[in-house]
N, C-alpha and C. Protein backbone atom coordinates (compact mmCIF):
# COMPACT_ATOMS: atom_id res chain seq x y z
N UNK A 1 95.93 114.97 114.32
CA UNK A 1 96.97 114.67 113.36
C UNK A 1 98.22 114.21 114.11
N UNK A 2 98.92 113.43 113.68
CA UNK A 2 100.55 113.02 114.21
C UNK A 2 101.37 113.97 114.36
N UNK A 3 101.98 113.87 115.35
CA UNK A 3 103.13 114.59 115.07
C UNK A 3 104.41 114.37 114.63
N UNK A 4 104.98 115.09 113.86
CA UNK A 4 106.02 115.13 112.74
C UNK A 4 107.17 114.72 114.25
N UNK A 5 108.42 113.75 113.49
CA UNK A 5 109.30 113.18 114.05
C UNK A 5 110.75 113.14 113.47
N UNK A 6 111.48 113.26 114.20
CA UNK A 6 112.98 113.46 113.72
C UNK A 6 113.67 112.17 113.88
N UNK A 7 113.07 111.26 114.08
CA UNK A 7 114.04 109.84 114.80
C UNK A 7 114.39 109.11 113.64
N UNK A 8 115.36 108.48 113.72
CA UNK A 8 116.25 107.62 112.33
C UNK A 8 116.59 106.37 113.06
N UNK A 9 115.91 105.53 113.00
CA UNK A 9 116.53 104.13 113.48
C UNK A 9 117.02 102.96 112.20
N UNK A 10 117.98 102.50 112.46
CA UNK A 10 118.89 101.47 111.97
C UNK A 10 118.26 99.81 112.22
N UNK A 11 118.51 98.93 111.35
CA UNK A 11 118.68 98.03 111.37
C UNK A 11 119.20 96.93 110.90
N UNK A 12 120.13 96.31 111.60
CA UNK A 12 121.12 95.12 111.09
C UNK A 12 120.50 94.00 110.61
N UNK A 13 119.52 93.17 110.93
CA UNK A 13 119.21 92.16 110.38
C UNK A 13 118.68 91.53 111.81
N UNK A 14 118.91 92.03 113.02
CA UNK A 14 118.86 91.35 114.72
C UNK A 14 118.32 92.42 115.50
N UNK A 15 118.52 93.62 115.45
CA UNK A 15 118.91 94.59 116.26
C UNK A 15 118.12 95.85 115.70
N UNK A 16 117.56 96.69 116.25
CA UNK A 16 117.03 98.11 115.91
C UNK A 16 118.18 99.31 116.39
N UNK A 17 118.38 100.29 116.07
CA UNK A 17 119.19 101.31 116.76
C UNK A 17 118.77 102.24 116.54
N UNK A 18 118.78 103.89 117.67
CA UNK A 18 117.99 105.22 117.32
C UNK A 18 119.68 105.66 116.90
N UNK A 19 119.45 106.32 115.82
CA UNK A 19 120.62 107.08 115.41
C UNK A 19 120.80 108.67 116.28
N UNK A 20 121.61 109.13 116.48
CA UNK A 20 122.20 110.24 117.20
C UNK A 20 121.78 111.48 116.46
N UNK A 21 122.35 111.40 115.11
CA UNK A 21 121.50 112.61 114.63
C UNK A 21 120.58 112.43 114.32
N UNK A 22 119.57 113.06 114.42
CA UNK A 22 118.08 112.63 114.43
C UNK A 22 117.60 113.02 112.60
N UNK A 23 118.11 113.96 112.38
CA UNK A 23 117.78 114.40 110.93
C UNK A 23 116.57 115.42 111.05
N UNK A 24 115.67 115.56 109.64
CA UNK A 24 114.85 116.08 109.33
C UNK A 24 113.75 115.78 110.14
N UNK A 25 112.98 117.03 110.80
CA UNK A 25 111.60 116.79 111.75
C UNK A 25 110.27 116.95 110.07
N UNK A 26 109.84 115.50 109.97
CA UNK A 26 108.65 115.45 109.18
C UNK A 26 107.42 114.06 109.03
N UNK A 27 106.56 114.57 108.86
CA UNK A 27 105.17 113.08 108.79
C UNK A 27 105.26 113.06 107.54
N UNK A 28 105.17 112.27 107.09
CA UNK A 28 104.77 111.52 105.52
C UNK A 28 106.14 111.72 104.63
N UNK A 29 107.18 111.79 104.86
CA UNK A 29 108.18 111.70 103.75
C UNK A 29 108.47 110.43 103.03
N UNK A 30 108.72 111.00 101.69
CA UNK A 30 109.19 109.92 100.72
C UNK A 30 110.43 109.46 100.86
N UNK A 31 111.21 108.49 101.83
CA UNK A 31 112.51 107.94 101.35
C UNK A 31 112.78 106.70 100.09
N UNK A 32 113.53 106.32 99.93
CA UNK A 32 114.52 105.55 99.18
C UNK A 32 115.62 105.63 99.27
N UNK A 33 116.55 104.48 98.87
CA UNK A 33 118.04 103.70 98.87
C UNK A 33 118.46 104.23 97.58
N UNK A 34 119.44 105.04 97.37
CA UNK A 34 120.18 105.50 96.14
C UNK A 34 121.53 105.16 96.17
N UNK A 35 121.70 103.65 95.62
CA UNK A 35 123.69 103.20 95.67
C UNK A 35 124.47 104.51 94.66
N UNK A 36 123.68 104.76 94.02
CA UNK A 36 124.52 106.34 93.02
C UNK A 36 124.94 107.41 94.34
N UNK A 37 123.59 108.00 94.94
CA UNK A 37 123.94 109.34 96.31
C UNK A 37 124.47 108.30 97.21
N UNK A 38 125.18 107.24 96.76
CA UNK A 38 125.61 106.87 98.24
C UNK A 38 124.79 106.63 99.66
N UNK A 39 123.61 106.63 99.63
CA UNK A 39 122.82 106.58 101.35
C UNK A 39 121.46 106.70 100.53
N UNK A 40 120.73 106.91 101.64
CA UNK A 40 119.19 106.92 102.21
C UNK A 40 118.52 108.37 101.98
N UNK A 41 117.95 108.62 100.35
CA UNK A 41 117.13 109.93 100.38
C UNK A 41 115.64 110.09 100.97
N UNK A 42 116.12 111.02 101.26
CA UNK A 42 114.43 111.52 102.60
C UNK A 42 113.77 112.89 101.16
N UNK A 43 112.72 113.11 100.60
CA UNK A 43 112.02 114.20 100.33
C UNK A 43 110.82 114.49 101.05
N UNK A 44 110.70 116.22 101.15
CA UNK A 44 109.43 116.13 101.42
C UNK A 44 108.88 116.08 102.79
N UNK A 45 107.45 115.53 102.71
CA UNK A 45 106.40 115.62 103.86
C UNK A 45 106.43 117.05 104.04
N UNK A 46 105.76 116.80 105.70
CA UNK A 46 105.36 118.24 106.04
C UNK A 46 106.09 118.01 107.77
N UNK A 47 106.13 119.26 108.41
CA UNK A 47 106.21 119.42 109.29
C UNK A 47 105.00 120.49 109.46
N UNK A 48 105.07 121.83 109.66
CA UNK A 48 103.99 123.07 109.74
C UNK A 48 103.37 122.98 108.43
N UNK A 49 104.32 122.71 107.56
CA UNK A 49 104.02 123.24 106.06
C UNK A 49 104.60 122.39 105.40
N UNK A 50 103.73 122.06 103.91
CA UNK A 50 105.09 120.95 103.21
C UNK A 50 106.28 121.17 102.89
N UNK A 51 106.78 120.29 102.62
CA UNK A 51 108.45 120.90 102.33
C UNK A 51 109.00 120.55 101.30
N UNK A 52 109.79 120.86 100.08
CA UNK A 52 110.40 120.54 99.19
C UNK A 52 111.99 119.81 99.33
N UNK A 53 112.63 120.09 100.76
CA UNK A 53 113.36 119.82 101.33
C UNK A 53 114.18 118.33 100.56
N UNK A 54 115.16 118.19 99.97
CA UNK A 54 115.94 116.46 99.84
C UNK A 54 117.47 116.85 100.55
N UNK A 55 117.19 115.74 101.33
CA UNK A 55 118.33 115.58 102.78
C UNK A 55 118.95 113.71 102.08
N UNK A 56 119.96 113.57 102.98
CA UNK A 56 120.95 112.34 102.53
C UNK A 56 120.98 111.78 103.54
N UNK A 57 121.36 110.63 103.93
CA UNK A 57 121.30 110.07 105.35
C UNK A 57 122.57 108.83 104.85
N UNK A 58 123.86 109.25 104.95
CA UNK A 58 125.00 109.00 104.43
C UNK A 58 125.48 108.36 106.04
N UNK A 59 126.10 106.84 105.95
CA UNK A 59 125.96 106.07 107.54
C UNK A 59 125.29 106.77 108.39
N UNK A 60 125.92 107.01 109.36
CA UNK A 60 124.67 107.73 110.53
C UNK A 60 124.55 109.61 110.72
N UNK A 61 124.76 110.44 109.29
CA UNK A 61 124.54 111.96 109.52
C UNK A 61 123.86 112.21 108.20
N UNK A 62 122.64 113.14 108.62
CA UNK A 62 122.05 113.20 107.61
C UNK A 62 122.89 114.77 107.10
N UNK A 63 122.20 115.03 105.50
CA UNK A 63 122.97 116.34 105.22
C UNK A 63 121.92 116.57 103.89
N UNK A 64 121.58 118.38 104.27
CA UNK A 64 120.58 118.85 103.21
C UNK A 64 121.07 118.87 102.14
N UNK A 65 120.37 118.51 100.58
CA UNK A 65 120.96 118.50 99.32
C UNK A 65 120.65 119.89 98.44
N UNK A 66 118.88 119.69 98.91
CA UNK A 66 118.66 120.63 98.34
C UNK A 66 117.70 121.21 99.42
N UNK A 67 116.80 122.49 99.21
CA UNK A 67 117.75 123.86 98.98
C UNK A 67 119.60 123.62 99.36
N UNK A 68 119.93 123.76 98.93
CA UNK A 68 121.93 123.88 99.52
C UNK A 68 121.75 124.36 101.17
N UNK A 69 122.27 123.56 101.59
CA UNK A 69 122.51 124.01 102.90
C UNK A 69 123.45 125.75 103.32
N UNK A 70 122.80 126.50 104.33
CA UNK A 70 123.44 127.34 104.32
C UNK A 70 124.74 127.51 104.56
């Protein structure tokens, strides 16, 4: 099986970039573009176990939505 990955890369239209915060470590997540949340929603996949997890990826820092971050 793959292993689950934390990497967030960017792209301008020329150029690839690895983003700094890496975000959520997971294989198979569902993203999409939400102009309403402002950024890039990540749900889901699995890492050990699946996850219910929705994180934001707002310019380059991601931030948990739900569960609420502690």
């Amino acid at each position: 099986m793959e292993a689950a990955s934390a990497e967030t890369w960017t792209y301008d239209g020329a150029t690839w970039a690895r983003l700094t915060d890496a975000g959520p470590r997971r294989r198979f997540p569902q993203l999409m573009f939400d102009s309403a949340a402002g950024g890039v929603l990540l749900y889901g996949g699995f890492d050990r176990e699946p996850s219910n997890e929705l994180w934001r990826l707002r310019g380059s820092a991601w931030e948990r939505l739900f569960p609420a971050a502690p």
